[in-house]
Structure formats: C-alpha cells, structure tokens
C-alpha atoms as a PDB file:
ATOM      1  CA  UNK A   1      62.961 113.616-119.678  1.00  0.00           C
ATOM      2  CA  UNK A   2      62.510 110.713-117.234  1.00  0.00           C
ATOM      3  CA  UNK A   3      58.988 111.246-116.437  1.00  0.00           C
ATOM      4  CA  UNK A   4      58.370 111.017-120.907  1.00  0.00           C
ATOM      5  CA  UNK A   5      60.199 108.326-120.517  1.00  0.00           C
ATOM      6  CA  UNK A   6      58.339 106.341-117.815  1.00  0.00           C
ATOM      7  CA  UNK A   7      55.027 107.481-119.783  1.00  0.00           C
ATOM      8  CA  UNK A   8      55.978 105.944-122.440  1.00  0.00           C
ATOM      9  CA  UNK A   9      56.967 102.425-120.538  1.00  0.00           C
ATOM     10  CA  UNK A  10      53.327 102.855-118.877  1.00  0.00           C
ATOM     11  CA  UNK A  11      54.344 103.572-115.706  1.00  0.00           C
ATOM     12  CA  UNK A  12      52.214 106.298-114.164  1.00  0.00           C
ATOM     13  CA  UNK A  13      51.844 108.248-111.415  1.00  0.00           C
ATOM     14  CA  UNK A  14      49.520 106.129-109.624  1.00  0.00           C
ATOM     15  CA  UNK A  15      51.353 102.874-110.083  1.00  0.00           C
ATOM     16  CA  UNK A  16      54.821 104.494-108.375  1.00  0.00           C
ATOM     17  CA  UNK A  17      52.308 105.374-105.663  1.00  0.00           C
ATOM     18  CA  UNK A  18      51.098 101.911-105.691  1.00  0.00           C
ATOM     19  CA  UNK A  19      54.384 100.412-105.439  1.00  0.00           C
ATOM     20  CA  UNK A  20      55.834 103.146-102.933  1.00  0.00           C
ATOM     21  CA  UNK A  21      52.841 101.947-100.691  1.00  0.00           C
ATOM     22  CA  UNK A  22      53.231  98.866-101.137  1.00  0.00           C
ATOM     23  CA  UNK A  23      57.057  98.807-100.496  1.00  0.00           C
ATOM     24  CA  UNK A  24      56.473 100.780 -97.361  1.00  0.00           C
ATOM     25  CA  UNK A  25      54.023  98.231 -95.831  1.00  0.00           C
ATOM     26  CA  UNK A  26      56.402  95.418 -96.396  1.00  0.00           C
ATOM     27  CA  UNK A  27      59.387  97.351 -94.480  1.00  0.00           C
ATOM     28  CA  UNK A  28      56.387  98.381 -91.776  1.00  0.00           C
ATOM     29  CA  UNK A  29      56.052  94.289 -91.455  1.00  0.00           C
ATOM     30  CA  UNK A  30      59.117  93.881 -91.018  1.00  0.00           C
ATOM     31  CA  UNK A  31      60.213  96.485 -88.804  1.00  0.00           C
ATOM     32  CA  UNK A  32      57.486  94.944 -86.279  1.00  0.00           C
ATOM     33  CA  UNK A  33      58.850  91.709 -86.485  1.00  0.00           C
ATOM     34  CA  UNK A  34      61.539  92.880 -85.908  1.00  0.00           C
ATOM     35  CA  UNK A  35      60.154  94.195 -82.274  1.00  0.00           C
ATOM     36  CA  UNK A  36      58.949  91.452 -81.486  1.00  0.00           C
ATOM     37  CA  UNK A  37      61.809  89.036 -81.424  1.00  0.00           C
ATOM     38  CA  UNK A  38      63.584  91.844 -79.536  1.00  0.00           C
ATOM     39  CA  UNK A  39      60.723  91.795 -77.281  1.00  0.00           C
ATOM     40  CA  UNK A  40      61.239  87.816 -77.496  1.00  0.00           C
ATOM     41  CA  UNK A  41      64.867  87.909 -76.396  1.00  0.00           C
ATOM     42  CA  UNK A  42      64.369  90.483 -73.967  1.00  0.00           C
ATOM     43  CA  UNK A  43      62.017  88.552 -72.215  1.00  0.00           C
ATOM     44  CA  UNK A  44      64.677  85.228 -72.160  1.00  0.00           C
ATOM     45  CA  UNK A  45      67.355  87.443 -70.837  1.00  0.00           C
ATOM     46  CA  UNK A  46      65.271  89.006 -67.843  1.00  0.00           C
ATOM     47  CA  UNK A  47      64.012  85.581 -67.118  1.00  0.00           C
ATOM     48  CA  UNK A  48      67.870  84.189 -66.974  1.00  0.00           C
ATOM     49  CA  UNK A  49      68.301  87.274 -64.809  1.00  0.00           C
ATOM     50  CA  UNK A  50      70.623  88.528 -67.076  1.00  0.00           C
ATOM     51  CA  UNK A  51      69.507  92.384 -67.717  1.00  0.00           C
ATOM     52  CA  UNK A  52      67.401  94.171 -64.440  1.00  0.00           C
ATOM     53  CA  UNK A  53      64.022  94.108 -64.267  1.00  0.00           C
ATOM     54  CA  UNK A  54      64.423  97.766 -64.430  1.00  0.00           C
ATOM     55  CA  UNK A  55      66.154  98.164 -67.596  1.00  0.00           C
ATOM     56  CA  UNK A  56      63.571  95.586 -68.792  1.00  0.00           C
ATOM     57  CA  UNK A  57      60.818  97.018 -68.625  1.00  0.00           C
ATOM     58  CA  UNK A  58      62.524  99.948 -70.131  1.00  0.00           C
ATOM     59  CA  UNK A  59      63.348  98.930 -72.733  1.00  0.00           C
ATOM     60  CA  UNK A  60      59.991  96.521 -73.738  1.00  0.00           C
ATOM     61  CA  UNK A  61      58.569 100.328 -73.289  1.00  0.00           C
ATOM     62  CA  UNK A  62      60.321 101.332 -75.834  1.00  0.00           C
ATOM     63  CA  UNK A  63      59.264  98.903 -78.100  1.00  0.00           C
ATOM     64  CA  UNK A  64      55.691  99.298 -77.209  1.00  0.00           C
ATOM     65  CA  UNK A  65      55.975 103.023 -78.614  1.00  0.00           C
ATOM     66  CA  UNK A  66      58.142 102.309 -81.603  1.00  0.00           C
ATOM     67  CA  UNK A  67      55.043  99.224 -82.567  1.00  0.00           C
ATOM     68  CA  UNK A  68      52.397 101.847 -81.889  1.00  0.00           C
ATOM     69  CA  UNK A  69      54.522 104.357 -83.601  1.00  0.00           C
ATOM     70  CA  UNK A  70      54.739 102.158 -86.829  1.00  0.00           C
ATOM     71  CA  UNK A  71      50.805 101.147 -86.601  1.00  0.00           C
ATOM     72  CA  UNK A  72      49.651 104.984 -86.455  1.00  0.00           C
ATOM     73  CA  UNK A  73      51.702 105.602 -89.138  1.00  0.00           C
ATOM     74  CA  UNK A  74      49.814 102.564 -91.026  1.00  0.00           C
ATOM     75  CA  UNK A  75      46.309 103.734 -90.252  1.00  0.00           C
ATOM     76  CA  UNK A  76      47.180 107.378 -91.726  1.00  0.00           C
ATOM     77  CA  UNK A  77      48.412 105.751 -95.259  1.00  0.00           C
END
C-alpha cells in the first residue's frame, strides 16, 4: 500500500535511490572528517608526549584503513 502511495506523491524508485546515494555520501564526508581531526589530535598528543609513539602510530594506522575503507566503498557506488 505504501509503494501506491509513494507513486502517487511521485516519488519513484529512482529518486529513493537518488536520495539514499546521496544521503550516504554526505555521512561518507563526514565520517572522514571525522578521521581526520582524530588524526589531528592524535598528532598534538604524541607531540606533547602524551600517548607513545607506539600506540601512535597504531592507531593513525587505523585510521589510514578506516579512510581507505570509506573511499573504496565510494568508488564502488
């Protein structure tokens, strides 16, 4: 019944597809800003010696996947 109704408020297929896309680029965005003020403070507390250069580099490695991670999944949309 929802999907008559939707037809009939011209909302098709296509445009939730549209939108869904759309929607999930914005939240990609932001998800990789995200990264990179973590990356950001991550690099201010290793400089103030504050977390080990070991845990570091760690951890900006982790980021580096979860960016690439988030960019693959952009080029396959």
């Amino acid at each position: 019944m929802d999907l008559y109704r939707r037809r009939m408020e011209g909302q098709t297929a296509s445009d939730n597809a549209i939108r869904i896309r759309h929607c999930d680029d914005i939240e990609r965005h932001l998800r990789l800003a995200a990264l990179r003020a973590e990356r950001d403070v991550l690099f201010a507390l290793a400089r103030a010696r504050e977390v080990s250069d070991r845990n570091y580099r760690k951890l900006v490695r982790e980021i580096h996947l979860q960016e690439e991670r988030l960019r693959r999944a952009a080029n396959c949309a």
